[in-house]
N, C-alpha and C. Protein backbone atom coordinates (compact mmCIF):
# COMPACT_ATOMS: atom_id res chain seq x y z
N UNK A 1 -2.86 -26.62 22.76
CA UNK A 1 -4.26 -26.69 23.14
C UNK A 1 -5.06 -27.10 21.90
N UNK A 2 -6.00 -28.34 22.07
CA UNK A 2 -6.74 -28.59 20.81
C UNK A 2 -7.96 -27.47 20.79
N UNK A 3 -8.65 -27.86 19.43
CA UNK A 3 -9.75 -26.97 19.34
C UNK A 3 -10.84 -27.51 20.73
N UNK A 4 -11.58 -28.43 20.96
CA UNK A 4 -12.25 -28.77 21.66
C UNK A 4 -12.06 -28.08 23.16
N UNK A 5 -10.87 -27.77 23.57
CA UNK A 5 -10.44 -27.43 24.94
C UNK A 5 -10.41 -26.15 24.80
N UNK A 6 -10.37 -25.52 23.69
CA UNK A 6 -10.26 -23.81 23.25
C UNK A 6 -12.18 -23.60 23.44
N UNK A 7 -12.86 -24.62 22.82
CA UNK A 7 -14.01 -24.11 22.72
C UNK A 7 -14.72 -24.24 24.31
N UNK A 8 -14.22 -25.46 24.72
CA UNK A 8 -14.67 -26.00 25.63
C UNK A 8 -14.74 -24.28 27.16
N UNK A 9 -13.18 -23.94 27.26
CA UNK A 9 -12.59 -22.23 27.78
C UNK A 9 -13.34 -22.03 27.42
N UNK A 10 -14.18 -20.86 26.65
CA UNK A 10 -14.62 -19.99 26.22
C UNK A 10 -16.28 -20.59 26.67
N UNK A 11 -16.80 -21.29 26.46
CA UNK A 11 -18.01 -21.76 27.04
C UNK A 11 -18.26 -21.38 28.25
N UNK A 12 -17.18 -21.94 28.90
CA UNK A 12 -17.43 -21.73 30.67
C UNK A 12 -17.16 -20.14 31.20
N UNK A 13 -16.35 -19.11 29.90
CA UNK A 13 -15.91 -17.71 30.60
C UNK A 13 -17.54 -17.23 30.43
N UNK A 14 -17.54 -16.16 31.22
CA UNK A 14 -19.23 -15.60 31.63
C UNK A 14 -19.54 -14.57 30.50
N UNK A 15 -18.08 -13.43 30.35
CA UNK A 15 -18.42 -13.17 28.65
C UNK A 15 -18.01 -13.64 27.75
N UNK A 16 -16.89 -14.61 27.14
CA UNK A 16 -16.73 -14.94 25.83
C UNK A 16 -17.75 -16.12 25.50
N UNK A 17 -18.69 -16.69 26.46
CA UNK A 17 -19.29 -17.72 26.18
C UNK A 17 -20.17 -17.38 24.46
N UNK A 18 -20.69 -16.41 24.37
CA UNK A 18 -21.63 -15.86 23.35
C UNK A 18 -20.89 -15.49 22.22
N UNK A 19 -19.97 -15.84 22.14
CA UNK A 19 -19.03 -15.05 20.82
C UNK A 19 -19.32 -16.11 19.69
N UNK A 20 -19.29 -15.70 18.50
CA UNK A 20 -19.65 -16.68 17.19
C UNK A 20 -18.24 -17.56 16.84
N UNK A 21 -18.44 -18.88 16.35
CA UNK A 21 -17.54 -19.46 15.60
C UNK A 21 -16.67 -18.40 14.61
N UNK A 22 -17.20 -17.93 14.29
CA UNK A 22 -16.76 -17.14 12.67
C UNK A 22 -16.44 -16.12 13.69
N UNK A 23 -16.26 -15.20 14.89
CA UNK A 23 -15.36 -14.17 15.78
C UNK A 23 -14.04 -15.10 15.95
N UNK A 24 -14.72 -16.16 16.94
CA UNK A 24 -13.21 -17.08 17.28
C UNK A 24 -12.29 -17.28 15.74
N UNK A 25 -12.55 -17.63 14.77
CA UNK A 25 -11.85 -17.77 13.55
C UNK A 25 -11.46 -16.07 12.99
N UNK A 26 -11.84 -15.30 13.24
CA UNK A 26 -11.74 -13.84 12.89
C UNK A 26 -10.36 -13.67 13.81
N UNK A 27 -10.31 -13.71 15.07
CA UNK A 27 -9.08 -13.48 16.18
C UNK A 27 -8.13 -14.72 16.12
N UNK A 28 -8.28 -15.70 15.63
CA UNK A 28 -7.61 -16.84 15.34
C UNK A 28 -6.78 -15.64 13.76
N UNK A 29 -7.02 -15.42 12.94
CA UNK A 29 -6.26 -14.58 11.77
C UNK A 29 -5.61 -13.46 11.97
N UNK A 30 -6.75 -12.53 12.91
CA UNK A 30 -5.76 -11.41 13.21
C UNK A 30 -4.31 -11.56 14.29
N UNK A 31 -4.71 -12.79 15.18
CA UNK A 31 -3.45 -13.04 16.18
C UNK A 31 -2.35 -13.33 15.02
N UNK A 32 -2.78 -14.73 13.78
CA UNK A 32 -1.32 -14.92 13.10
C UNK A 32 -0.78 -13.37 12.44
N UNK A 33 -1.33 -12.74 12.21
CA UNK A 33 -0.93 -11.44 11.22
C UNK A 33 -0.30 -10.33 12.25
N UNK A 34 -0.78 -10.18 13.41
CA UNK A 34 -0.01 -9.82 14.51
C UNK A 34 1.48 -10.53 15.46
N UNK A 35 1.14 -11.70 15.24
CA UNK A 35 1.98 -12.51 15.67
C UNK A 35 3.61 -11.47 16.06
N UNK A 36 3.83 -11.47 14.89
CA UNK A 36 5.14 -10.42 15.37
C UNK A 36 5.18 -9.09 16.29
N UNK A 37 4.49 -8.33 16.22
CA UNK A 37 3.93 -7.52 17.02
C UNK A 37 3.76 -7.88 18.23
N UNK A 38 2.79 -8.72 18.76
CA UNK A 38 3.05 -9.59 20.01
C UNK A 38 4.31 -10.09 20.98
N UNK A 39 5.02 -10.61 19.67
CA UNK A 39 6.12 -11.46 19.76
C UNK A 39 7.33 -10.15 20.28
N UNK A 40 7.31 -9.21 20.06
CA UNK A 40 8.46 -8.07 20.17
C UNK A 40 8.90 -7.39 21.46
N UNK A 41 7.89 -7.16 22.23
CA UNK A 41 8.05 -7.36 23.65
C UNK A 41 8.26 -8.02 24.54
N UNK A 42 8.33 -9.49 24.25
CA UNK A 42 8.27 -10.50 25.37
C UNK A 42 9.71 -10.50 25.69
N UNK A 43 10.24 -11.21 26.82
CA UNK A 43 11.29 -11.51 27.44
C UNK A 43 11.87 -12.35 26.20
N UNK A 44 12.99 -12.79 26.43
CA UNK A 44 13.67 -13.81 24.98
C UNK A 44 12.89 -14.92 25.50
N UNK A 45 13.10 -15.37 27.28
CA UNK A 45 13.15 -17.01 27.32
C UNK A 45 11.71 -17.10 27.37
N UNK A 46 10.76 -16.28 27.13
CA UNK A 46 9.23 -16.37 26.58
C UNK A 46 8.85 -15.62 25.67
N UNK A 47 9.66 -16.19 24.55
CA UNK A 47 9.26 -15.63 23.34
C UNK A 47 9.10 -16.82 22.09
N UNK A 48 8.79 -18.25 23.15
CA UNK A 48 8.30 -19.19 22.67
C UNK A 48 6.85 -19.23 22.39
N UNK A 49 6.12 -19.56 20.92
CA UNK A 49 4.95 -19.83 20.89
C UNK A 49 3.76 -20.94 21.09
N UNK A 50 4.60 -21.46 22.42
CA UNK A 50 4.07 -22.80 22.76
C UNK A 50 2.63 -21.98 23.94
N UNK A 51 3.18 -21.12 24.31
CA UNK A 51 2.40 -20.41 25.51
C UNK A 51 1.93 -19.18 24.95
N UNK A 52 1.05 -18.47 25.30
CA UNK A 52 -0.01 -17.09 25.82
C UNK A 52 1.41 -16.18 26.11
N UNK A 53 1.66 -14.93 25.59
CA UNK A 53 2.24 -14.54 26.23
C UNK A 53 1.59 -13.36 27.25
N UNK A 54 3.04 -13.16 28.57
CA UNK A 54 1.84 -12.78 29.00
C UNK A 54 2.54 -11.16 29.03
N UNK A 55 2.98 -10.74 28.68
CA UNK A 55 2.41 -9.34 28.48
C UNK A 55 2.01 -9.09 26.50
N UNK A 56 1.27 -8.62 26.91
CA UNK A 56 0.41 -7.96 25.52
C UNK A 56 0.37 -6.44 25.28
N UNK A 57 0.82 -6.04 24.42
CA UNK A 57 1.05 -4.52 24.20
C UNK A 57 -0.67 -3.67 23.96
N UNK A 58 -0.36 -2.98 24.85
CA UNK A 58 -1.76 -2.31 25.22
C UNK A 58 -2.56 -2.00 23.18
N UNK A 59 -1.54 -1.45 22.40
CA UNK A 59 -1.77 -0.82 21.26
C UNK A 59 -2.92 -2.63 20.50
N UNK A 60 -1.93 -3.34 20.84
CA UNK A 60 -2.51 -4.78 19.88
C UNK A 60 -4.10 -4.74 20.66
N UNK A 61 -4.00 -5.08 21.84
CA UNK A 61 -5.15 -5.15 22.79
C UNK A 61 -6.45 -4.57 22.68
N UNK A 62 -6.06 -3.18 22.35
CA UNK A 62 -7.05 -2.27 21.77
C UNK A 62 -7.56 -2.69 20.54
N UNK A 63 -6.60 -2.99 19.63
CA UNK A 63 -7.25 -2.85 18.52
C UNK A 63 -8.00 -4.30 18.74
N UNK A 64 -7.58 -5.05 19.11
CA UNK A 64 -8.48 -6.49 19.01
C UNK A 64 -9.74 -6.24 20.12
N UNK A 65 -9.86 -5.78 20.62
CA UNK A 65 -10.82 -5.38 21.70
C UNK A 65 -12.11 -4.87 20.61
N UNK A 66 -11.22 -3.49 19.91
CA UNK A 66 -12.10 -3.14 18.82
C UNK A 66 -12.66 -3.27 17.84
N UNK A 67 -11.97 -4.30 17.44
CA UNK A 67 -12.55 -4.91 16.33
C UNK A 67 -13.23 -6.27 16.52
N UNK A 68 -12.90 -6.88 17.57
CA UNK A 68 -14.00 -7.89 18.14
C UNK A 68 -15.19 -8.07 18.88
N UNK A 69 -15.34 -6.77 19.36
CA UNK A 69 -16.25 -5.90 19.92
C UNK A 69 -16.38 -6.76 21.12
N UNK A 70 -15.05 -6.83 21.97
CA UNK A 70 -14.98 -7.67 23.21
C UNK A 70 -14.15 -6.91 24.60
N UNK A 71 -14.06 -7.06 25.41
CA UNK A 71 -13.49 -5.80 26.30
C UNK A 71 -12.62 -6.08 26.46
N UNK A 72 -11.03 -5.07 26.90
CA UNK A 72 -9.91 -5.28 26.84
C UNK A 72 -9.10 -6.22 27.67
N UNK A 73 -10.51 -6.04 28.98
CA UNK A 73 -9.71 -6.83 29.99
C UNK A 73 -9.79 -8.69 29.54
N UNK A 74 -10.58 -8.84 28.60
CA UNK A 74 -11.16 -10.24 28.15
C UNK A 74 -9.85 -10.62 26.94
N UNK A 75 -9.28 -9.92 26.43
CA UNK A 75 -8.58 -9.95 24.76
C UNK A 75 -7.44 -11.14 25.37
């Protein structure tokens, strides 16, 4: 996904539309530094980082929720 199509998402969602450049770049750092964490639960044959994965460990969720001051169901 390029940047333009990342920004472009987030425009059209009803709450992330309002979030700052400098949040999106804030969760853009904490995802690489989590990355493994993320990565530890997934199935093997989606434990490629081409895709979203889709389960997310409630513990990561929270904390990015909390520290982005964004709701969990949105993270």
């Amino acid at each position: 996904m390029d940047i333009v199509a990342m920004l472009e998402g987030l425009h059209a969602h009803p709450i992330l539309r309002d979030i700052s450049l400098n949040t999106v770049i804030q969760y853009a750092r904490l995802i690489f530094h989590l990355k493994g964490d993320i990565l530890l639960p997934q199935p093997f044959e989606q434990s490629q980082i081409s895709e979203p994965p889709e389960i997310l460990p409630p513990s990561i969720a929270g904390f990015l929720a909390a520290t982005m001051d964004i709701p969990t169901t949105h993270i």
